[in-house]
Protein backbone atom coordinates (compact mmCIF):
# COMPACT_ATOMS: atom_id res chain seq x y z
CA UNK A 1 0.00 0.00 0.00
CA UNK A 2 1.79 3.08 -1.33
CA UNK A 3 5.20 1.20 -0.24
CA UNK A 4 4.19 0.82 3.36
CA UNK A 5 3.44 -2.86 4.95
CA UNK A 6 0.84 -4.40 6.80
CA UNK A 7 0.65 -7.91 8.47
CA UNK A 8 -3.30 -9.41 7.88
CA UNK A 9 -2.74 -12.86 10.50
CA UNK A 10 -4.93 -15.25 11.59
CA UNK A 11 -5.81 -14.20 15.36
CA UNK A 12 -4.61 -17.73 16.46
CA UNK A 13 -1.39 -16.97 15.06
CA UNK A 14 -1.56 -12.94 15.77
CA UNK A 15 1.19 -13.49 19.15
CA UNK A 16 3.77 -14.36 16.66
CA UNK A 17 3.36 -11.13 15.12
CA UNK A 18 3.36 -9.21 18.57
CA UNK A 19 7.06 -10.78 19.07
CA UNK A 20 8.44 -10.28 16.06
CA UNK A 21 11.53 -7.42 15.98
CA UNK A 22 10.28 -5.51 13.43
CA UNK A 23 7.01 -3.29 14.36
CA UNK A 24 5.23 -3.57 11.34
CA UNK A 25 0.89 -2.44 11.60
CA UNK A 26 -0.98 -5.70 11.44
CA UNK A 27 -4.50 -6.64 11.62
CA UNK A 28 -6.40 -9.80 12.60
CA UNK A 29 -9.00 -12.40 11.20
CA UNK A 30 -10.99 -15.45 12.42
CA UNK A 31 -11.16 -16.20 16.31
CA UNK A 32 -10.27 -18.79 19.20
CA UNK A 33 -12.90 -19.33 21.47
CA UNK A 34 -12.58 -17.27 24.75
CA UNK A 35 -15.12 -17.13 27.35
CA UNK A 36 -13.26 -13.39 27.06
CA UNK A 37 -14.89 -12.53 23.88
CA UNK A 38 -18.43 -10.26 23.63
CA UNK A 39 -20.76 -12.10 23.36
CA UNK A 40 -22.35 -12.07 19.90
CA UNK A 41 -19.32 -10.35 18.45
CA UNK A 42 -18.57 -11.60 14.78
CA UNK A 43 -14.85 -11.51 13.94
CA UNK A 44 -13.73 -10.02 10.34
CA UNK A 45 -13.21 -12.98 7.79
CA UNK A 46 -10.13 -13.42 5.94
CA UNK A 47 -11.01 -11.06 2.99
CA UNK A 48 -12.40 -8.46 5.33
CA UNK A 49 -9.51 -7.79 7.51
CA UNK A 50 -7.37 -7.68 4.09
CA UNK A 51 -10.08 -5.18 2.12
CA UNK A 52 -10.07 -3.17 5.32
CA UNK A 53 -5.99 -3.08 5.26
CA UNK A 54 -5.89 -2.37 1.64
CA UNK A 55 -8.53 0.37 1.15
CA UNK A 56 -10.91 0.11 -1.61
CA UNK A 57 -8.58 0.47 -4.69
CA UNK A 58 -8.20 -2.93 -5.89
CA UNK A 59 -5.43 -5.34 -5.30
CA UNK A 60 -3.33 -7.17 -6.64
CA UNK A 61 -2.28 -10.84 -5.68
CA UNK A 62 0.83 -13.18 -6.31
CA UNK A 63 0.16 -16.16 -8.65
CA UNK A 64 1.42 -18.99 -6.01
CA UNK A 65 -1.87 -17.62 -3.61
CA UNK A 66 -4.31 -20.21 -3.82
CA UNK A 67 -7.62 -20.19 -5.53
CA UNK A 68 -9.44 -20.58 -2.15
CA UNK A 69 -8.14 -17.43 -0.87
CA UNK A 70 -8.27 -15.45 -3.92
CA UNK A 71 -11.88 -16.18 -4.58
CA UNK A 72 -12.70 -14.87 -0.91
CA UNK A 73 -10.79 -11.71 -2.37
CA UNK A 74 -12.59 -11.19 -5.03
CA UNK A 75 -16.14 -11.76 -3.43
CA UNK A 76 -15.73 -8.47 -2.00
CA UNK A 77 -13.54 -6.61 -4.81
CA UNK A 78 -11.67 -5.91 -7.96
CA UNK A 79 -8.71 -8.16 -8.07
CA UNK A 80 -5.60 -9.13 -10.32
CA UNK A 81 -2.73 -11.23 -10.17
CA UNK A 82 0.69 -10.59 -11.17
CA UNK A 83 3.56 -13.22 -11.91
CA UNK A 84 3.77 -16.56 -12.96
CA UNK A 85 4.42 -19.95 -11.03
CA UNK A 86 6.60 -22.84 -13.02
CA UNK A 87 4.90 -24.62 -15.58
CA UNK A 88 7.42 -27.65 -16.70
CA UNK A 89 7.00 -30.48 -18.67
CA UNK A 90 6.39 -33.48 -17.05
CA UNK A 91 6.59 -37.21 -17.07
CA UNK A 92 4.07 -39.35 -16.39
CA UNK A 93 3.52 -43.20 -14.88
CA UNK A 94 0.89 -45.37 -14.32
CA UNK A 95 0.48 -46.19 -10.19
CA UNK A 96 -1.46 -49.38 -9.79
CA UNK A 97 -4.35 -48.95 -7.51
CA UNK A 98 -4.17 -52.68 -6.48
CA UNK A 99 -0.75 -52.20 -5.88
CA UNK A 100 -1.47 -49.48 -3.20
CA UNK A 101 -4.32 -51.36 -1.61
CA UNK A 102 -2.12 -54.09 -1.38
CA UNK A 103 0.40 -51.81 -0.18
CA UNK A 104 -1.82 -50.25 3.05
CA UNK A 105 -2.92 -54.07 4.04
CA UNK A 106 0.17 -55.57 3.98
CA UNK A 107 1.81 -52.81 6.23
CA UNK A 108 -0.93 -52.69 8.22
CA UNK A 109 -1.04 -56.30 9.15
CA UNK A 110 2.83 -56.08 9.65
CA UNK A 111 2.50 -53.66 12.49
CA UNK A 112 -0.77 -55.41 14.30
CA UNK A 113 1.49 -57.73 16.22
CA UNK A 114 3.97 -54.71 17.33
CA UNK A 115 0.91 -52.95 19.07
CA UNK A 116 -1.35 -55.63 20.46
CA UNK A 117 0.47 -56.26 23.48
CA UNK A 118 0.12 -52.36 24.37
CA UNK A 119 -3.41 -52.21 23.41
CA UNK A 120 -4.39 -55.57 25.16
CA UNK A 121 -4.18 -53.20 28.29
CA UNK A 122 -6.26 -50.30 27.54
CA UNK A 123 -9.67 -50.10 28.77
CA UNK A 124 -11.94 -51.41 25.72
CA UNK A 125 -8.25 -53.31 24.74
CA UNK A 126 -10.53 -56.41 23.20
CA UNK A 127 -12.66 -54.52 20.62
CA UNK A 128 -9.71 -52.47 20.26
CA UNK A 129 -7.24 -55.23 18.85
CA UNK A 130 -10.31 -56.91 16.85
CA UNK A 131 -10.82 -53.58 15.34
CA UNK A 132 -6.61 -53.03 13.95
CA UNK A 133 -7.33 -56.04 11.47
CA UNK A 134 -11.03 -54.86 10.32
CA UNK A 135 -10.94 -55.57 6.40
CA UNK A 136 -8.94 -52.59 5.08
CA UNK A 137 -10.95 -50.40 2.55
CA UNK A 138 -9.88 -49.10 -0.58
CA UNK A 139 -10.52 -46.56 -3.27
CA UNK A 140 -14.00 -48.37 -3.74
CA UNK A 141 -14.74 -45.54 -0.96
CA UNK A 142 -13.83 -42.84 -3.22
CA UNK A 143 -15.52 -44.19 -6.26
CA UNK A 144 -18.78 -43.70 -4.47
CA UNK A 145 -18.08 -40.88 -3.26
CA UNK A 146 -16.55 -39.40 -6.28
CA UNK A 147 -20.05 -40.85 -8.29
CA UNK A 148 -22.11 -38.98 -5.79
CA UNK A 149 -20.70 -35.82 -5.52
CA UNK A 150 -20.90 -35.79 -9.48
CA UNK A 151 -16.69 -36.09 -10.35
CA UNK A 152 -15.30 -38.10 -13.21
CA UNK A 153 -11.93 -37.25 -11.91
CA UNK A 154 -10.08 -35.41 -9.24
CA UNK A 155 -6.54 -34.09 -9.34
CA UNK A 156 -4.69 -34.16 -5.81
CA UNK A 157 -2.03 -31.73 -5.97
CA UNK A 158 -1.06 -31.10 -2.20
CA UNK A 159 1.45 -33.64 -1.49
CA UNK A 160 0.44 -34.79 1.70
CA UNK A 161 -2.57 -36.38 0.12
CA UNK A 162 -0.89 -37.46 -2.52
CA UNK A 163 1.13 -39.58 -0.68
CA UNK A 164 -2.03 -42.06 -0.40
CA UNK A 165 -2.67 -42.03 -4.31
CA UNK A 166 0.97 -42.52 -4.99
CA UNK A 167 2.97 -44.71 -2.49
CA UNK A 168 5.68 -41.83 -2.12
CA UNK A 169 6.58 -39.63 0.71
CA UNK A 170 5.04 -36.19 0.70
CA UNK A 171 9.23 -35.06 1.05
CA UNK A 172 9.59 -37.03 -2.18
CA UNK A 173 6.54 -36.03 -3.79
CA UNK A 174 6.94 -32.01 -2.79
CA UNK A 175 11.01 -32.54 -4.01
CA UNK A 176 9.79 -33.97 -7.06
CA UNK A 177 6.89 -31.41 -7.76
CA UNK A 178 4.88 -34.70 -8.28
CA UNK A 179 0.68 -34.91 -8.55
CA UNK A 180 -1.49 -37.48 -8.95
CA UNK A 181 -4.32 -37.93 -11.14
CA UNK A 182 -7.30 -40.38 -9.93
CA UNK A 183 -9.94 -41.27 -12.15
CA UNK A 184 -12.94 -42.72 -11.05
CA UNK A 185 -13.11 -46.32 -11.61
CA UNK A 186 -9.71 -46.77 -13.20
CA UNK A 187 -7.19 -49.20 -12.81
CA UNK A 188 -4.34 -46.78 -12.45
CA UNK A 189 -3.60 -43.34 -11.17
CA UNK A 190 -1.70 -40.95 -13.44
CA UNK A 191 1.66 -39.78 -11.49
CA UNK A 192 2.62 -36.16 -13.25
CA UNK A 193 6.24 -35.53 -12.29
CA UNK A 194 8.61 -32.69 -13.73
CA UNK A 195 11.38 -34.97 -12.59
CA UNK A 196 12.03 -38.87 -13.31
CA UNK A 197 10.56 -41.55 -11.21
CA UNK A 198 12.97 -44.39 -11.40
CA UNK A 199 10.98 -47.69 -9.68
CA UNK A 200 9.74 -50.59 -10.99
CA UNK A 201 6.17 -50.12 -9.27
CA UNK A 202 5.38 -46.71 -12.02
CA UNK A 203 4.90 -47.76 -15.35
CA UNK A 204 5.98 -45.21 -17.52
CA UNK A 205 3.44 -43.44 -20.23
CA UNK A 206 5.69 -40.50 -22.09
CA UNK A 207 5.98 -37.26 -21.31
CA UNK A 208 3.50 -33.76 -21.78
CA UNK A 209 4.49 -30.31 -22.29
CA UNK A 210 2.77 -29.67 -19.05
CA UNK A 211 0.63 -30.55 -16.66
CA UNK A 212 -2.64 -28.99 -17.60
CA UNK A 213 -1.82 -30.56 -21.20
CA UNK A 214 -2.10 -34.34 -19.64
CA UNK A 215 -5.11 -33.60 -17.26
CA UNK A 216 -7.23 -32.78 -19.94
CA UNK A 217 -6.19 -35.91 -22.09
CA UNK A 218 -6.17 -38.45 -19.79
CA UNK A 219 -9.54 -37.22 -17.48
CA UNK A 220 -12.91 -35.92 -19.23
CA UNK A 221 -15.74 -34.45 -17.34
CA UNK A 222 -16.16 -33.22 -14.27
CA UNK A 223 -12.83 -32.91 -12.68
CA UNK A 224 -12.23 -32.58 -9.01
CA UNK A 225 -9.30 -30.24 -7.68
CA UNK A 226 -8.20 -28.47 -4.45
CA UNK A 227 -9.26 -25.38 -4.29
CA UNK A 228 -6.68 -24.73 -1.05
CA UNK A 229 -3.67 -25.76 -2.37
CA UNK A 230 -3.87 -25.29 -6.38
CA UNK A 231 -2.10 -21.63 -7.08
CA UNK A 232 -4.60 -18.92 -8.97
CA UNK A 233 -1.61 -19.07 -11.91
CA UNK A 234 -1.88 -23.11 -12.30
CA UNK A 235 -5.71 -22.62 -11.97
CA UNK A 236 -5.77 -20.34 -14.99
CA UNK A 237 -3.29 -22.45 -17.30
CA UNK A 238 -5.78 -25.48 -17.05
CA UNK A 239 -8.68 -23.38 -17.56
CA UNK A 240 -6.85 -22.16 -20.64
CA UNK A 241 -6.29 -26.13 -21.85
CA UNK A 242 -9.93 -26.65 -21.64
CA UNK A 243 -9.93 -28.58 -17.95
CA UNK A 244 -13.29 -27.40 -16.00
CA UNK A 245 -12.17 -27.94 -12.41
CA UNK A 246 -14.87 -28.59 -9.61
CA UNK A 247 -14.08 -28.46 -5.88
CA UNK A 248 -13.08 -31.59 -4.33
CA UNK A 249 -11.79 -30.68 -1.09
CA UNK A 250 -14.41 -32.41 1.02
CA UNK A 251 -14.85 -35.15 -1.29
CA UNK A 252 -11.31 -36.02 -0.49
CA UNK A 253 -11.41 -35.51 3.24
CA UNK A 254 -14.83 -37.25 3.61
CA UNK A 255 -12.51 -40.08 1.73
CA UNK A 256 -9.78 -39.81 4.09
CA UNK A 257 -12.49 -39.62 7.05
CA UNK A 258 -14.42 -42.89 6.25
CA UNK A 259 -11.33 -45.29 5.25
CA UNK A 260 -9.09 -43.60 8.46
CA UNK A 261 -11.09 -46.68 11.18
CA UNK A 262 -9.24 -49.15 8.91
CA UNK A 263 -5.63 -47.64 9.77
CA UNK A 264 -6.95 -47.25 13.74
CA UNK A 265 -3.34 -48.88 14.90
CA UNK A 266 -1.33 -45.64 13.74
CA UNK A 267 -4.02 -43.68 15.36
CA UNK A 268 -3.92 -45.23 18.53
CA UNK A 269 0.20 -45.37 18.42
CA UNK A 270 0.47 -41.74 18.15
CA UNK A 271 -2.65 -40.13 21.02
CA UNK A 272 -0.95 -42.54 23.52
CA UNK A 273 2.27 -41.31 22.08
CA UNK A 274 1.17 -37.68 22.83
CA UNK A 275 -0.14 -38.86 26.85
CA UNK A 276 3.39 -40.62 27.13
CA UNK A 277 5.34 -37.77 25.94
CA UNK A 278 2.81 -34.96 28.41
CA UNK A 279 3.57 -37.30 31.44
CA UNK A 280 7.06 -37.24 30.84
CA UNK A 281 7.13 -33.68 30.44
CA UNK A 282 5.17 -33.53 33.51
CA UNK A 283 7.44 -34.61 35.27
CA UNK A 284 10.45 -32.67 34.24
CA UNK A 285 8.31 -29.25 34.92
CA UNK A 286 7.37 -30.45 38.74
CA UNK A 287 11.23 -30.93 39.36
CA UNK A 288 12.61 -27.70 37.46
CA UNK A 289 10.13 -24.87 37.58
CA UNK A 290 11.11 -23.53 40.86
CA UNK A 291 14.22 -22.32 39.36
CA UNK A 292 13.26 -20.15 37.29
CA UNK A 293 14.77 -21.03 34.13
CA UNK A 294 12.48 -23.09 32.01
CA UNK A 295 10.98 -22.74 28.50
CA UNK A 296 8.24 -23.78 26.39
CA UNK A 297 10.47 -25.01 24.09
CA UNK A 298 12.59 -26.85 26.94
CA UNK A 299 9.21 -28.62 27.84
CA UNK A 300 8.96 -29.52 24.20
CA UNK A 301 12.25 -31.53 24.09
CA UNK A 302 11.66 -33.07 26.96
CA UNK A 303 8.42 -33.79 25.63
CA UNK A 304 9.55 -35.60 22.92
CA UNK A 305 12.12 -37.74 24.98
CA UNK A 306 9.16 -39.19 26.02
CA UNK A 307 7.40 -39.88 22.70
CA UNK A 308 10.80 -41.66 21.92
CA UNK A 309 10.80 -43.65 24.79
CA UNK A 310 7.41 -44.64 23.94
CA UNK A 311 7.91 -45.80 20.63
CA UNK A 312 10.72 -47.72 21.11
CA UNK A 313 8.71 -49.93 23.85
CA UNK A 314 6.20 -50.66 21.42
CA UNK A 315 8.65 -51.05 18.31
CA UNK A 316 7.50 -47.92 16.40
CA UNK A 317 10.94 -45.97 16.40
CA UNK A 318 11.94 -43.78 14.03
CA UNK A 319 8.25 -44.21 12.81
CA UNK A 320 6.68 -41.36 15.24
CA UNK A 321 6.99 -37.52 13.79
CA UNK A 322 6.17 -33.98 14.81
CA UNK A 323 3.57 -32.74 13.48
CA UNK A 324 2.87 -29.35 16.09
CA UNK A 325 3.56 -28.33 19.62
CA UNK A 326 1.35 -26.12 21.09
CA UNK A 327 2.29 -25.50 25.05
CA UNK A 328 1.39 -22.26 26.59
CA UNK A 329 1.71 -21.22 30.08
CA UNK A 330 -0.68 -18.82 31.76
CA UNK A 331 -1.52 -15.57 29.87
CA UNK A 332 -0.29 -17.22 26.46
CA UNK A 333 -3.39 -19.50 26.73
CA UNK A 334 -4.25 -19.07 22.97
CA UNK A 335 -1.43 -17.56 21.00
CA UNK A 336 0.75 -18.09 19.31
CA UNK A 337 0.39 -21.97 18.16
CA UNK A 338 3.89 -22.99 18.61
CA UNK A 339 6.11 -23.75 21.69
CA UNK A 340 8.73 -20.57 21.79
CA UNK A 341 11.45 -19.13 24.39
CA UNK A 342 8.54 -18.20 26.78
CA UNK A 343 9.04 -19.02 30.32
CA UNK A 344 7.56 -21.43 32.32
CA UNK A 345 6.64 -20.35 36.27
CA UNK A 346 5.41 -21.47 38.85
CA UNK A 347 2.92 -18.89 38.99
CA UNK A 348 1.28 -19.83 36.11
CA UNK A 349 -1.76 -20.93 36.79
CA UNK A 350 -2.20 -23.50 33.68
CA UNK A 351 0.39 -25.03 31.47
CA UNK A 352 -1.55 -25.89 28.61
CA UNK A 353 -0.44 -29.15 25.63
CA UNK A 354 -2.20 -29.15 22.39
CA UNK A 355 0.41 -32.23 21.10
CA UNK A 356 0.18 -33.50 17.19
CA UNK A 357 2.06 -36.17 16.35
CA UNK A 358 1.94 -38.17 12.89
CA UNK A 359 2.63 -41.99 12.14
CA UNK A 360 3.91 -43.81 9.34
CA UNK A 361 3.71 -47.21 7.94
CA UNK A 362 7.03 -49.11 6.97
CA UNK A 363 7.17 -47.34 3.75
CA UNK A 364 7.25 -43.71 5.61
CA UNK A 365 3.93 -42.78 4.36
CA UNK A 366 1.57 -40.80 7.17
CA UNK A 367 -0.94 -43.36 8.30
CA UNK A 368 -2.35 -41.59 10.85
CA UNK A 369 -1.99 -38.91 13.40
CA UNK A 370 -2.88 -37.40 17.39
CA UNK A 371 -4.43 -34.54 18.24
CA UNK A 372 -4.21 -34.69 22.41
CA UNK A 373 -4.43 -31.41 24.55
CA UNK A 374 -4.33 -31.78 27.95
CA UNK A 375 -3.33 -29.13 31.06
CA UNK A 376 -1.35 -29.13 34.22
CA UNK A 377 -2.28 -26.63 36.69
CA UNK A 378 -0.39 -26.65 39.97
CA UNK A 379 -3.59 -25.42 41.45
CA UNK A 380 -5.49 -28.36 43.20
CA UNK A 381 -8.89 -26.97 42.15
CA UNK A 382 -8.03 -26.37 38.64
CA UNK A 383 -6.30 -29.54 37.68
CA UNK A 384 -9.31 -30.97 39.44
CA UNK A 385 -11.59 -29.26 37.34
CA UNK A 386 -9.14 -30.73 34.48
CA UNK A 387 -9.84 -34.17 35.36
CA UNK A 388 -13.35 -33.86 35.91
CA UNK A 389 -13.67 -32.64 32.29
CA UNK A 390 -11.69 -35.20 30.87
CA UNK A 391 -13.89 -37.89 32.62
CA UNK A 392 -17.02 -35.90 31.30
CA UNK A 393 -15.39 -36.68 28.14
CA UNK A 394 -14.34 -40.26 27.87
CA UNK A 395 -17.30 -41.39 30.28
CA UNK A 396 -20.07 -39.43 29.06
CA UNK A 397 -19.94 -37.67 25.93
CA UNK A 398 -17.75 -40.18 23.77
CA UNK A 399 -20.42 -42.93 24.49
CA UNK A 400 -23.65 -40.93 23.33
CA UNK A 401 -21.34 -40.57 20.21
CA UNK A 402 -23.29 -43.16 17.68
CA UNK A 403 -23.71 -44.23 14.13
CA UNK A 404 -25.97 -41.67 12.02
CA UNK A 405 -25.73 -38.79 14.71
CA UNK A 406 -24.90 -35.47 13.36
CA UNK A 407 -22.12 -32.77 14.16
CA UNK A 408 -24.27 -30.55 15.80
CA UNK A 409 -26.29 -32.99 18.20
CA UNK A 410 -22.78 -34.37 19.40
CA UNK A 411 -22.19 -30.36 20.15
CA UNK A 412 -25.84 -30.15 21.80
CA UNK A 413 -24.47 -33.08 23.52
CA UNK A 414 -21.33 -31.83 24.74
CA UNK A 415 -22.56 -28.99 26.32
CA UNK A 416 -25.39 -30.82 28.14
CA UNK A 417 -22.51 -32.59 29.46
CA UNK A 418 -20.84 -29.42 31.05
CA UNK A 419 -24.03 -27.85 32.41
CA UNK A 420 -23.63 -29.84 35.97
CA UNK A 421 -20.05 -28.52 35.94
CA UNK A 422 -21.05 -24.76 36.24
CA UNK A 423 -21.42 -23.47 39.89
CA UNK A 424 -17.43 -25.58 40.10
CA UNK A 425 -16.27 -23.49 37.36
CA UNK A 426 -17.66 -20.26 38.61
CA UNK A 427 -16.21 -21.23 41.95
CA UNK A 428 -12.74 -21.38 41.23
CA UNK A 429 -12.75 -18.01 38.65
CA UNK A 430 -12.98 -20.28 35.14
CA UNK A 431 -16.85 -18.95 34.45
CA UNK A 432 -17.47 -14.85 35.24
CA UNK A 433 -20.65 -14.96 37.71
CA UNK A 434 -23.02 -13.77 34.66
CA UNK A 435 -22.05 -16.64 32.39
CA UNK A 436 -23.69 -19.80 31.44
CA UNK A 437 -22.51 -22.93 29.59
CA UNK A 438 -24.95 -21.73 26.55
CA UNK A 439 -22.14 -19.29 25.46
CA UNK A 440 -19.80 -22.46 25.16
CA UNK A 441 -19.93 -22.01 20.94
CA UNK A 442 -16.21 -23.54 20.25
CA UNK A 443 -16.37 -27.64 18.82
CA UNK A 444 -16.89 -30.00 21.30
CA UNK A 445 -15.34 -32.29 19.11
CA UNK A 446 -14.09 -33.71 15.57
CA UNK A 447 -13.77 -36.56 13.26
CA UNK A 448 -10.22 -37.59 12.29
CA UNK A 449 -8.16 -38.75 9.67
CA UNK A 450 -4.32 -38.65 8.39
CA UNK A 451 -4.12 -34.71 9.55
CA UNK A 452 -6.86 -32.85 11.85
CA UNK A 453 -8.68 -31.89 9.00
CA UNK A 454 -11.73 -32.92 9.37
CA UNK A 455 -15.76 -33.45 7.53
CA UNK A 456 -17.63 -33.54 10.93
CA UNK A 457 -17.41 -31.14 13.61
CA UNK A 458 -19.27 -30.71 17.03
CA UNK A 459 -20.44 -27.48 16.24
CA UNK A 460 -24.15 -25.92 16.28
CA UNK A 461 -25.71 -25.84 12.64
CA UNK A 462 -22.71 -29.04 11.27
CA UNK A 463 -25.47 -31.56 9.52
CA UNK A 464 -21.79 -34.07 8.85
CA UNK A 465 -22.79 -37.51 10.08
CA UNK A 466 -20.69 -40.18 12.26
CA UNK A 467 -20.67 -43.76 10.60
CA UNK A 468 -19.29 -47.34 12.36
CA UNK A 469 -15.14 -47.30 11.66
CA UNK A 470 -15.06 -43.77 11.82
CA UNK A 471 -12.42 -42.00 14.29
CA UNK A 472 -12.47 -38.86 16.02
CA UNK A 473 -11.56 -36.54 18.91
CA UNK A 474 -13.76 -35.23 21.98
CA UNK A 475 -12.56 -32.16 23.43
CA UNK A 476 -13.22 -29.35 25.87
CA UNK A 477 -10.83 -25.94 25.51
CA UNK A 478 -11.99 -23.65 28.54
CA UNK A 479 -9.75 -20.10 28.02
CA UNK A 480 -10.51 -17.04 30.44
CA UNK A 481 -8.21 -14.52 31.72
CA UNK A 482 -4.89 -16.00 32.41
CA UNK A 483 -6.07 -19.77 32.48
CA UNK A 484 -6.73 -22.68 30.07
CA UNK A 485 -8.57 -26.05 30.91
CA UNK A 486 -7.61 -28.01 27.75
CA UNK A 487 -8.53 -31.59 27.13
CA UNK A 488 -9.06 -33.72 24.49
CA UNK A 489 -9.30 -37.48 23.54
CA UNK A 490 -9.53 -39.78 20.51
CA UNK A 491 -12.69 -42.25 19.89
CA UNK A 492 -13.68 -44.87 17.81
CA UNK A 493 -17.05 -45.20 16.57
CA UNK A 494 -18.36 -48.97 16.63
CA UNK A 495 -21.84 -49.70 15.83
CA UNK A 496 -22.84 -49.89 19.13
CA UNK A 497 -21.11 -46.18 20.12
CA UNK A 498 -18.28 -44.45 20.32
CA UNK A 499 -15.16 -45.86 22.13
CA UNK A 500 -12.08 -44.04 23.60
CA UNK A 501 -8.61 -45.37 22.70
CA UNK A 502 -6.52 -43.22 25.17
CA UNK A 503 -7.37 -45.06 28.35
């Protein structure tokens, strides 16, 4: 803007900003629950908080941004793009999809044995282990769903997901530049690489000038794409080859959602992973926060001394990965989402862990991943208070979760669940005396699959729907003032009701 800068940031991430060296104007958009906010107060969307930044004279956008966020833009205003993103040739192979079925079973079944001992012991341990060999599903799951949301085709260019459709690492498939091509009911999917693959599992099929010139011969139709991760300047160069792109992004998570049950081992590696790794960090904090001295990102190592420790009892080292650490202490109970040099005291009334971790098979593709928050509080009442949410969760609320129930009656749900909890909260300063559990709006809850993305949420007005095999988390996030009640476990649904597998 006339040569000056200003920062538009997520509000989740809007701390980062705060301690940054350079004191550059920023603004923020979207919102973490906090029993703190107004009630009824609407934070600015994406594409508000940047119109409001830019003024009203147009901008002009990069051709890496995404399509997703440059359609918000231009909802609300005049807006062009400027540069160009690489547009190579590129070699392509035929990926068997039989071969990659075969590929998730057999690595699967590998790994039962590794984890059965460990599971044998948790508290629904039986239906547990019967549930790590359930008969694996396929892309038959994304056939159907492809048919029914009307897609001939779908092009998965965000390498994470890719992995799935191609049998390579998301660190070879992002060094490569690699996408995949799925069509519906084929035998194969279509690997587009701008550099050689070199194994004996891709068949090659010749080369194209570029990538947008072998989408639209090899797929006709309707073709699927994602519309947060394709750039605006890709986007245009297949609209200019004739491909007419349609939005896939929840065809491909409901995908991911409804096979993720079959995979439940990896899931259940990396929660308990998570509890291991908090307990251990536990630990360490209750012997060295007197002095003074410790960080958030000293609690993280430790942390993850424990995660190794963990995997290597169960014979999953060197298969366990980071995927985020969130720990905040006291006043930086939201922001920003990523353990820093912030100390840790023993004044602090809550230490708050919001722990991902990811899992992969013997191959080193993702499988599945944690998403485990939990909080210490050196206050008796508080970490009470902790405790007693956690068994709201895993006693209570994960059991009413069943088969055919939709996002927003497991949030309905969830908050019946905390009503008895009130006059306690009030009691020990976590509810303001005017406050009632109605204003609890944030998720109670979400389904999971190989990242936290997810198709169902516990939120008022989500119509998603649970199904037997599907997995999830339950959680509770409590912020006010300077404290955080965090906790959150994973589930299984059966057909009988929801499970937990971190017990």
């Amino acid at each position: 803007m006339n040569g000056s800068k200003h920062v538009v940031v997520g509000d989740f991430d809007s701390a980062a900003h705060q301690a940054a060296k350079q004191n550059i104007p920023f603004s923020t958009f979207g919102r973490y629950f906090s029993w703190n906010h107004p009630a009824g107060a609407v934070p600015p969307s994406f594409a508000e908080a940047v119109w409001a930044a830019a003024g009203s004279d147009g901008l002009e956008v990069e051709a890496d941004m995404p399509v997703g966020r440059v359609d918000q833009l231009a909802a609300k205003g005049d807006v062009a793009v400027f540069g160009e993103v690489a547009d190579p040739p590129v070699h392509l192979y035929a990926k068997s999809r039989a071969e990659l079925e075969a590929v998730w079973a057999s690595t699967r079944d590998a790994d039962v044995p590794r984890l059965t001992p460990f599971v044998s012991g948790l508290r629904f341990g039986e239906t547990l282990v019967a549930a790590m060999s359930a008969a694996p599903l396929g892309f038959e799951v994304l056939d159907a769903l492809a048919e029914k949301a009307g897609l001939d085709a779908i092009l998965v260019t965000a390498a994470f997901d890719a992995e799935m459709f191609t049998g390579l690492t998301r660190q070879t498939l992002g060094d490569h530049g690699a996408t995949a091509l799925y069509v519906r009911g084929a035998a194969d999917i279509l690997v587009l690489s701008p550099l050689p693959i070199e194994r004996a599992d891709f068949r090659p099929l010749g080369t194209a000038a570029c990538a947008a010139d072998a989408v639209a011969a090899h797929a006709k139709g309707a073709i699927g794409f994602q519309r947060g991760n394709m750039s605006i300047g890709a986007y245009s160069r297949f609209e200019a080859a004739g491909v007419r792109f349609t939005d896939a992004t929840m065809t491909l998570r409901r995908f991911f959602d409804e096979r993720a049950g079959t995979d439940l081992l990896y899931f259940i590696t990396a929660a308990n992973a998570v509890l291991a790794g908090i307990e251990h960090a536990n630990a360490y904090i209750r012997r060295t926060v007197a002095g003074g001295t410790l960080t958030e990102r000293d609690v993280a190592a430790v942390y993850h001394q424990g995660v190794d420790d963990f995997a290597a009892g169960i014979g999953m080292q060197d298969r366990i990965h980071s995927y985020f650490d969130i720990i905040h202490p006291g006043e930086r109970t939201l922001l920003p989402a990523m353990a820093g040099d912030y100390p840790v005291l023993p004044g602090h009334k809550t230490i708050k862990y919001d722990m991902g971790l990811l899992v992969t098979d013997s191959t080193g593709v993702v499988r599945g991943c944690s998403d485990i928050a939990r909080t210490l509080s050196f206050d008796v009442d508080l970490q009470a208070a902790h405790d007693r949410l956690r068994a709201l969760l895993v006693d209570e609320l994960i059991p009413s979760l069943m088969p055919g129930m939709t996002g927003e009656e497991a949030h309905a749900r969830g908050v019946a669940v905390l009503r008895p909890v009130v006059d306690e909260m009030k009691r020990i300063g976590m509810l303001h005396p005017e406050m009632t559990i109605e204003g609890y709006t944030r998720d109670c809850g979400h389904t999971l699959q190989r990242q936290t993305l997810a198709t169902v949420h516990f939120m008022p007005g989500d119509t998603g729907t649970f199904h037997a095999g599907m997995l999830g988390c339950t959680e509770f996030v409590w912020p006010i003032d300077d404290k955080i009640i965090a906790c959150e476990d994973g589930y299984y649904v059966t057909p009988e009701g929801a499970i937990p597998f971190t017990i």
